[in-house]
Each structure stands twice: as structure tokens, then as C-alpha cells.
C-alpha atoms as a PDB file:
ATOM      1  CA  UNK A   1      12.464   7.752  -4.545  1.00  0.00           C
ATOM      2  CA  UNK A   2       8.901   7.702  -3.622  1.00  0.00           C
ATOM      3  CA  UNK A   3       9.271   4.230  -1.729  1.00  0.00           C
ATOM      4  CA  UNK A   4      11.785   5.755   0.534  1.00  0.00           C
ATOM      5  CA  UNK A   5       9.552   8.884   1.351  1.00  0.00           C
ATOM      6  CA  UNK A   6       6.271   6.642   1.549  1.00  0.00           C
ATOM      7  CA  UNK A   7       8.495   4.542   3.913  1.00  0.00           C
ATOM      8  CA  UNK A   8       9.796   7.209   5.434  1.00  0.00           C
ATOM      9  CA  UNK A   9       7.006   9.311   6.268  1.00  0.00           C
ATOM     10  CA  UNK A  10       4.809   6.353   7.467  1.00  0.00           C
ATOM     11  CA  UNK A  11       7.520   5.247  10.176  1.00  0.00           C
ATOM     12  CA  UNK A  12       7.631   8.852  11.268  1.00  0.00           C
ATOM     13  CA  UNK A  13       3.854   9.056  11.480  1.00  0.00           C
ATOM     14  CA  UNK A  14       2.851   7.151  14.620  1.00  0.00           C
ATOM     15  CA  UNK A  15       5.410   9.216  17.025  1.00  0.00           C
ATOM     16  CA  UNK A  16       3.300  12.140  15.672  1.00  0.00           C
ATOM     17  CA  UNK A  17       0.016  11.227  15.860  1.00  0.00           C
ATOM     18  CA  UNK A  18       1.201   9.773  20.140  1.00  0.00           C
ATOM     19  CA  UNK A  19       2.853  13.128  20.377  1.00  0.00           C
ATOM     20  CA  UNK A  20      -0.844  15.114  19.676  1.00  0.00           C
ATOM     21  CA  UNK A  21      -2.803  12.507  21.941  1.00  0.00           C
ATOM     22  CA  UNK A  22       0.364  13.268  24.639  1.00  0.00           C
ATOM     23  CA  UNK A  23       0.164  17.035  24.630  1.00  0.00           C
ATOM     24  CA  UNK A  24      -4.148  16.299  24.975  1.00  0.00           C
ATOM     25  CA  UNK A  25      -3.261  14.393  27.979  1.00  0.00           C
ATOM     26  CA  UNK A  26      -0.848  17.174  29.413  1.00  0.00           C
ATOM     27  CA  UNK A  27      -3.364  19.808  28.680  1.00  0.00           C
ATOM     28  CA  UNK A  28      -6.234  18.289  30.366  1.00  0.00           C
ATOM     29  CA  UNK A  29      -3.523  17.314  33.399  1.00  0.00           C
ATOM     30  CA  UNK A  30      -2.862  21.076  34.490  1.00  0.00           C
ATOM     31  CA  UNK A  31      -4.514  24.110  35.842  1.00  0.00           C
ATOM     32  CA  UNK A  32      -2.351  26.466  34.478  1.00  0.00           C
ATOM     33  CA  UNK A  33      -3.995  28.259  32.091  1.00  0.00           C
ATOM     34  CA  UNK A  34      -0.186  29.135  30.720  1.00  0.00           C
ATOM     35  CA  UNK A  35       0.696  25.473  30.538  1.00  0.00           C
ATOM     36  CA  UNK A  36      -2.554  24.493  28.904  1.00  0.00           C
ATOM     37  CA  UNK A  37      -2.312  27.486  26.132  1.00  0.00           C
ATOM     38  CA  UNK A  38       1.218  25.504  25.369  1.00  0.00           C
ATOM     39  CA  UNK A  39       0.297  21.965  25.237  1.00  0.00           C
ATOM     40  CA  UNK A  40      -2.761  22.901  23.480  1.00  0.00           C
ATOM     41  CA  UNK A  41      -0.425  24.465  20.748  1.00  0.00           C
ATOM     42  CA  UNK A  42       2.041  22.136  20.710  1.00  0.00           C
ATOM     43  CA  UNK A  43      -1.220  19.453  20.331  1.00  0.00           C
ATOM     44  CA  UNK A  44      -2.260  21.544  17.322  1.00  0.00           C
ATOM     45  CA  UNK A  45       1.418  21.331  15.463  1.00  0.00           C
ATOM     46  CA  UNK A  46       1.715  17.572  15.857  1.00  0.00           C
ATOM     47  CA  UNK A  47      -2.158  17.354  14.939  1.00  0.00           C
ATOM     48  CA  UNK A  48      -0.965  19.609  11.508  1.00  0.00           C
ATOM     49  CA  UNK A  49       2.308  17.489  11.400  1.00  0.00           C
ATOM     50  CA  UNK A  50      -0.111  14.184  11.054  1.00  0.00           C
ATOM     51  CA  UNK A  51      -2.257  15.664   8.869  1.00  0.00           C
ATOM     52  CA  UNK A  52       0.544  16.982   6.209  1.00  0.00           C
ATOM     53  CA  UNK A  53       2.430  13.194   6.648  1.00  0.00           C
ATOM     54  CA  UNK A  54      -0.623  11.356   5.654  1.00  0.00           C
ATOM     55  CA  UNK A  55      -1.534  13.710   2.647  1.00  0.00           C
ATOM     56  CA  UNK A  56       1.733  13.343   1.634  1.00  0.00           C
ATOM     57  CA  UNK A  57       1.910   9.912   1.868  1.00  0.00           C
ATOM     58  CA  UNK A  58      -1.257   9.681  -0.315  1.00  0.00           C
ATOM     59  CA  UNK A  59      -0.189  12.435  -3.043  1.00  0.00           C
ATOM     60  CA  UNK A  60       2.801   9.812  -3.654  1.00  0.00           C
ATOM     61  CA  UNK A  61       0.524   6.804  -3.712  1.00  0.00           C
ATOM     62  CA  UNK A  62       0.745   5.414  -0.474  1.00  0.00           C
ATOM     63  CA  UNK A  63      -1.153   4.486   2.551  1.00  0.00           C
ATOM     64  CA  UNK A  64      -0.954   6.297   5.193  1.00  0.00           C
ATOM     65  CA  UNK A  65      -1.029   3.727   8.161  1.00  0.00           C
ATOM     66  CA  UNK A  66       0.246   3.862  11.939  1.00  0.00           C
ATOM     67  CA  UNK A  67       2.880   1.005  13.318  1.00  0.00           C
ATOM     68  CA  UNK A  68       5.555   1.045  16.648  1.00  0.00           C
ATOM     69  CA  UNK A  69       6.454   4.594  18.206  1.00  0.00           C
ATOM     70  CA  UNK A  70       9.137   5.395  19.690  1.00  0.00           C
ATOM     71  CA  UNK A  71       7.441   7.504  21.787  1.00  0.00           C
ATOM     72  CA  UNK A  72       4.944   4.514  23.182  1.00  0.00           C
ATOM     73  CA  UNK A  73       7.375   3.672  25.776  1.00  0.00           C
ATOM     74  CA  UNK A  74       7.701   7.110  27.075  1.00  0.00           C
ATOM     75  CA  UNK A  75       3.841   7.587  27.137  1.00  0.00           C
ATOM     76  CA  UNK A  76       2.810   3.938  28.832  1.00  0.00           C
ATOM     77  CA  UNK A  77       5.328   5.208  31.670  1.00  0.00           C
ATOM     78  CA  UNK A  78       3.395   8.641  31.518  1.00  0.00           C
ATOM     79  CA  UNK A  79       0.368   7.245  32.276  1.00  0.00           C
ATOM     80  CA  UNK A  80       1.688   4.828  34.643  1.00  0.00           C
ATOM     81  CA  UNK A  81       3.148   8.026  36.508  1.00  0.00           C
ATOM     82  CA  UNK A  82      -0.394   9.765  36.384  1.00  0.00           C
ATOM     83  CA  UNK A  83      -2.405   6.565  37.984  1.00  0.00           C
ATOM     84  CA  UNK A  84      -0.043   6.935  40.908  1.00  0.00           C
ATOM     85  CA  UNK A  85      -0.867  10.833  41.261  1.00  0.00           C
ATOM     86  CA  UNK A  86       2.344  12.079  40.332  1.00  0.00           C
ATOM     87  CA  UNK A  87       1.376  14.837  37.593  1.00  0.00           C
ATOM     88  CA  UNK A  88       2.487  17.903  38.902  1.00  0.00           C
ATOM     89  CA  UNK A  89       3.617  20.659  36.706  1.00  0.00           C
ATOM     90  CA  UNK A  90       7.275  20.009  36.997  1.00  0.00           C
ATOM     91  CA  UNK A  91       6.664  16.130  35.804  1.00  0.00           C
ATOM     92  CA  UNK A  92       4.429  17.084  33.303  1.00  0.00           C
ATOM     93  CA  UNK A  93       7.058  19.884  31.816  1.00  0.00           C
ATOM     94  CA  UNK A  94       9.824  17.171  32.408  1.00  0.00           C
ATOM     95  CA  UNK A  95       7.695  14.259  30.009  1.00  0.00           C
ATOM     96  CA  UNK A  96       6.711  17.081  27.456  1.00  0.00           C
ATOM     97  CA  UNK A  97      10.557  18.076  27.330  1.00  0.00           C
ATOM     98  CA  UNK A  98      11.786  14.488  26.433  1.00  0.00           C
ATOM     99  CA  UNK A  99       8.795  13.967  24.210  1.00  0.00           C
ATOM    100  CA  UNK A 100       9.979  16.867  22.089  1.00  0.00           C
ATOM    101  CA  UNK A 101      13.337  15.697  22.141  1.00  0.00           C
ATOM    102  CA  UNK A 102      12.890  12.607  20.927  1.00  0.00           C
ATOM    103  CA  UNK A 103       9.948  13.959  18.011  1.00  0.00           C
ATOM    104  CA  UNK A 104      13.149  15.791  16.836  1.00  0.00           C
ATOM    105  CA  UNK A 105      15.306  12.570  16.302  1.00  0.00           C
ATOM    106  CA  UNK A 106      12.463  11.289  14.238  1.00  0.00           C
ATOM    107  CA  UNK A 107      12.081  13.989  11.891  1.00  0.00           C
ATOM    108  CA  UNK A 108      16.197  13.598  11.905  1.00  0.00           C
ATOM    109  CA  UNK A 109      15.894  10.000  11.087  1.00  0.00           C
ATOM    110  CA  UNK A 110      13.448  10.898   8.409  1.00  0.00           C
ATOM    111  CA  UNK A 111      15.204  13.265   6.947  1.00  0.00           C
ATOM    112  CA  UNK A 112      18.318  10.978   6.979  1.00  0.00           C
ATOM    113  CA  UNK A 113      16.711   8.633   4.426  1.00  0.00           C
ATOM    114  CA  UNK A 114      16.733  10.471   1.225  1.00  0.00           C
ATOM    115  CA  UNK A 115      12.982  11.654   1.349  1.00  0.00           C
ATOM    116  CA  UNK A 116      11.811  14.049  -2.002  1.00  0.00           C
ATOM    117  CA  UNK A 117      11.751  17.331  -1.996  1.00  0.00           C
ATOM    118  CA  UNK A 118       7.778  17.968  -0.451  1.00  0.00           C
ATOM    119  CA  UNK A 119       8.295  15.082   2.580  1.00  0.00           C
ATOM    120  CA  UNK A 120      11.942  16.860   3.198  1.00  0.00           C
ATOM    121  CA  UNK A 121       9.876  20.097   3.446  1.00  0.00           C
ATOM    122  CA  UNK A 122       7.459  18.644   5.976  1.00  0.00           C
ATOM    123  CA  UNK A 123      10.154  16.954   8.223  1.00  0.00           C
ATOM    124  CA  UNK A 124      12.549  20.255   7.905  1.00  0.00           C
ATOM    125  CA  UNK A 125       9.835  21.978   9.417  1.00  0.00           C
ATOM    126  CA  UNK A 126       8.689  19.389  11.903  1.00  0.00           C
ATOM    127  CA  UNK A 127      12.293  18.793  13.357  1.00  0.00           C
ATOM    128  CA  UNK A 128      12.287  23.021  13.706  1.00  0.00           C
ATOM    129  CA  UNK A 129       8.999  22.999  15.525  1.00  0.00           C
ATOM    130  CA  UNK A 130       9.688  20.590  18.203  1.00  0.00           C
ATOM    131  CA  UNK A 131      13.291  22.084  18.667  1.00  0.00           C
ATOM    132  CA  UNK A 132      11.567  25.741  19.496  1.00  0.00           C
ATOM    133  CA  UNK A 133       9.132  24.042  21.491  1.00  0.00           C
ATOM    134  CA  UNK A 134      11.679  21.768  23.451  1.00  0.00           C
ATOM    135  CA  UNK A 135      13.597  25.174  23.960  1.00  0.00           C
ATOM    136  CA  UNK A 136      10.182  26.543  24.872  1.00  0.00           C
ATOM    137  CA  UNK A 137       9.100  23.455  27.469  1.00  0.00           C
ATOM    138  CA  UNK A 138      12.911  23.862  28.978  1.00  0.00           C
ATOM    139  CA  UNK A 139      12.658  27.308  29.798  1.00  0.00           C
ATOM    140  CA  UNK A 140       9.296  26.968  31.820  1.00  0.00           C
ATOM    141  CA  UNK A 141      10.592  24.063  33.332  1.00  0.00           C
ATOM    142  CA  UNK A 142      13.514  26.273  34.867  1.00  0.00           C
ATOM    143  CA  UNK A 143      10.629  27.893  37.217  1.00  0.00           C
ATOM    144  CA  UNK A 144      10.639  24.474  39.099  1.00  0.00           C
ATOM    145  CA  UNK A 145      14.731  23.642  38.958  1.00  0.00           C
ATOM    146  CA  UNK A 146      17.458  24.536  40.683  1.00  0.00           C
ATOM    147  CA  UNK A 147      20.061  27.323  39.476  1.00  0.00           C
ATOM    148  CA  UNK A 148      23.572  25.030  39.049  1.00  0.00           C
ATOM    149  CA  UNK A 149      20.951  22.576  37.712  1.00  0.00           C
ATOM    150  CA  UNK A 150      19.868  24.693  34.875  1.00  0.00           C
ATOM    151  CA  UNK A 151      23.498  26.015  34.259  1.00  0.00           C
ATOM    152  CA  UNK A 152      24.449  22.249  33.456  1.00  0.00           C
ATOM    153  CA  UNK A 153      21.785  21.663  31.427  1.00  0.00           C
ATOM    154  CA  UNK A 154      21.743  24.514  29.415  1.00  0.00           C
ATOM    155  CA  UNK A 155      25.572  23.516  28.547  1.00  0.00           C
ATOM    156  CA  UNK A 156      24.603  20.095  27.599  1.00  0.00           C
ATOM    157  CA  UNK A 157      22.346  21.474  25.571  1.00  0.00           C
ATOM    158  CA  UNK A 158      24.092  23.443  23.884  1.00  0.00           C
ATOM    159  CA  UNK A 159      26.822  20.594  23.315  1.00  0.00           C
ATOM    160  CA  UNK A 160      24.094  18.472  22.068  1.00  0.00           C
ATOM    161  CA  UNK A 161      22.368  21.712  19.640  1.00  0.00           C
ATOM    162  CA  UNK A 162      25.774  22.126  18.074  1.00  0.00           C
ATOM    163  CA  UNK A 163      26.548  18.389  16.766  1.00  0.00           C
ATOM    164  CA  UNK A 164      25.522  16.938  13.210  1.00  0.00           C
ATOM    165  CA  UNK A 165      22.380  15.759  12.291  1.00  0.00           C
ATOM    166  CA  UNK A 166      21.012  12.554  12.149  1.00  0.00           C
ATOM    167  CA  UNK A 167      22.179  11.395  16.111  1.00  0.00           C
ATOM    168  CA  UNK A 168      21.203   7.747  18.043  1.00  0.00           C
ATOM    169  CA  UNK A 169      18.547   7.736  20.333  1.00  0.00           C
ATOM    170  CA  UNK A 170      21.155   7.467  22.939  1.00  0.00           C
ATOM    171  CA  UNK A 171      22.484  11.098  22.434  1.00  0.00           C
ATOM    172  CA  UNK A 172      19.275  12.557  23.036  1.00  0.00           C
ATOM    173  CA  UNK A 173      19.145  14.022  26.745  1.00  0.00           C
ATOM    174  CA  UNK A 174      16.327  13.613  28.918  1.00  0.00           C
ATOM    175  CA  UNK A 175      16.108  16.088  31.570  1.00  0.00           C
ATOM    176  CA  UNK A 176      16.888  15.136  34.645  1.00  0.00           C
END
């Protein structure tokens, strides 16, 4: 049992750690003292996140070590979208949306793989905090979007909220 945790929790642990350097990145990218407060807490979470996941990892007799994100692809296009000057608000809501999105398929993944009781605990918790905070991150991004556009959203949403756990990478739905 500990193998698949250790495994677990270290294959979960690099999207985290990219998700806290991300949300540094967004912060220092805006003006808006709003914005900032929320990538700056959303920073802290993933920061705590990393932090539990490598303890954990130890406490079972494991190293703790980073490896491939999922989340890497999504940030090298990030940054190739800030060189070109295109970090306004509404892009930087739109990348923080996705990147919460797809932080919540990797806690599902992880918790699809039979992790003990204290890891479970950790991801449970993990997969909760980026689904308030993608609910949170979609909500200010309806400031910059279009009513009908919301309305359709919000319904795919929903659809998507009220399937099973434990979804392909495929499923998850980037705003658009």
C-alpha cells in the first residue's frame, strides 16, 4: 500500500509545485489588487499542497522528488503568451481557470490509485480546493465575458461537476 501512495503522491507532486510558481507568475502579472489577493492565495494552497505531499511522502519512506507535469505544457504556452504582451486580466483569469481544472484531475487521478488513508486525506482536500477556486477564477472571469457565453458555460459546467470521479484529461473543459 505504501508503494502506491509514495507513487502516487510523487506523480501528483510536480503539477503542484508548477501550479504555486504559476499563480507567482499571475500575481506579479496584474495590477489588480483583487486579482493579486487571489493568486497570492491560491499560490499559498498549492505551496501547503507541496509541502503536505512531500512530508507525506517521507513519513511513508519515500523520496519526495519532482518528474513531468501535466501542467508544463499549459505554463510554457503561458509564458510564451506573456513574451508577446498578451497578459491582460481576462487571459490571465482564462490560464488560472484551466490550471485549476486540470490540478483537480490530478488529485482525481491520485485518488483513483488506492492511496492510504493520510495521502487520500491530502488529495480529498486538494481536489476540493482547486474546485472552489476554479468556481472562484470562473466567476471573476464572467466580468470580462459575454452573457449567452457564460450561460453555456455555466451548463457545461455543471454537466461536467455532476459526472463520476476519476475523468480523462479530455473531459476537462478549458474555457473558451
Amino acid at each position: 500500500m505504501n508503494e502506491y501512495s509514495i507513487s502516487a503522491m510523487r506523480h501528483l507532486l510536480p503539477d503542484v509545485e508548477l501550479g504555486a510558481d504559476q499563480y507567482l507568475k499571475y500575481a506579479d502579472a496584474t495590477q489588480n489588487p483583487e486579482l493579486q489577493r487571489v493568486f497570492q492565495r491560491i499560490q499559498a494552497d498549492c505551496s501547503n499542497d507541496a509541502e503536505a505531499i512531500r512530508t507525506r511522502v517521507r513519513e511513508l519512506g519515500g523520496k519526495p522528488k519532482s518528474g513531468p507535469s501535466a501542467l508544463r505544457a499549459l505554463a510554457k504556452f503561458s509564458d510564451a503568451v506573456s513574451a508577446l504582451g498578451g497578459r491582460d486580466e481576462k487571459s490571465l483569469l482564462e490560464s488560472a481557470v484551466s490550471n485549476e481544472y486540470i490540478r483537480a484531475m490530478c488529485f482525481e487521478t491520485a485518488l483513483g490509485r488506492g492511496l492510504e488513508y493520510r495521502c487520500r486525506e491530502i488529495a480529498e482536500n486538494g481536489l476540493e480546493r482547486a474546485k472552489q477556486n476554479a468556481d472562484q477564477l470562473s466567476e471573476l472571469l464572467c466580468r470580462y465575458e459575454d452573457p449567452e457565453e457564460v450561460r453555456r458555460y455555466r451548463e457545461e459546467l455543471e454537466r461536467i461537476n455532476h459526472q463520476p470521479q476519476n475523468r480523462n484529461a479530455t473531459e476537462i473543459l478549458p474555457f473558451p
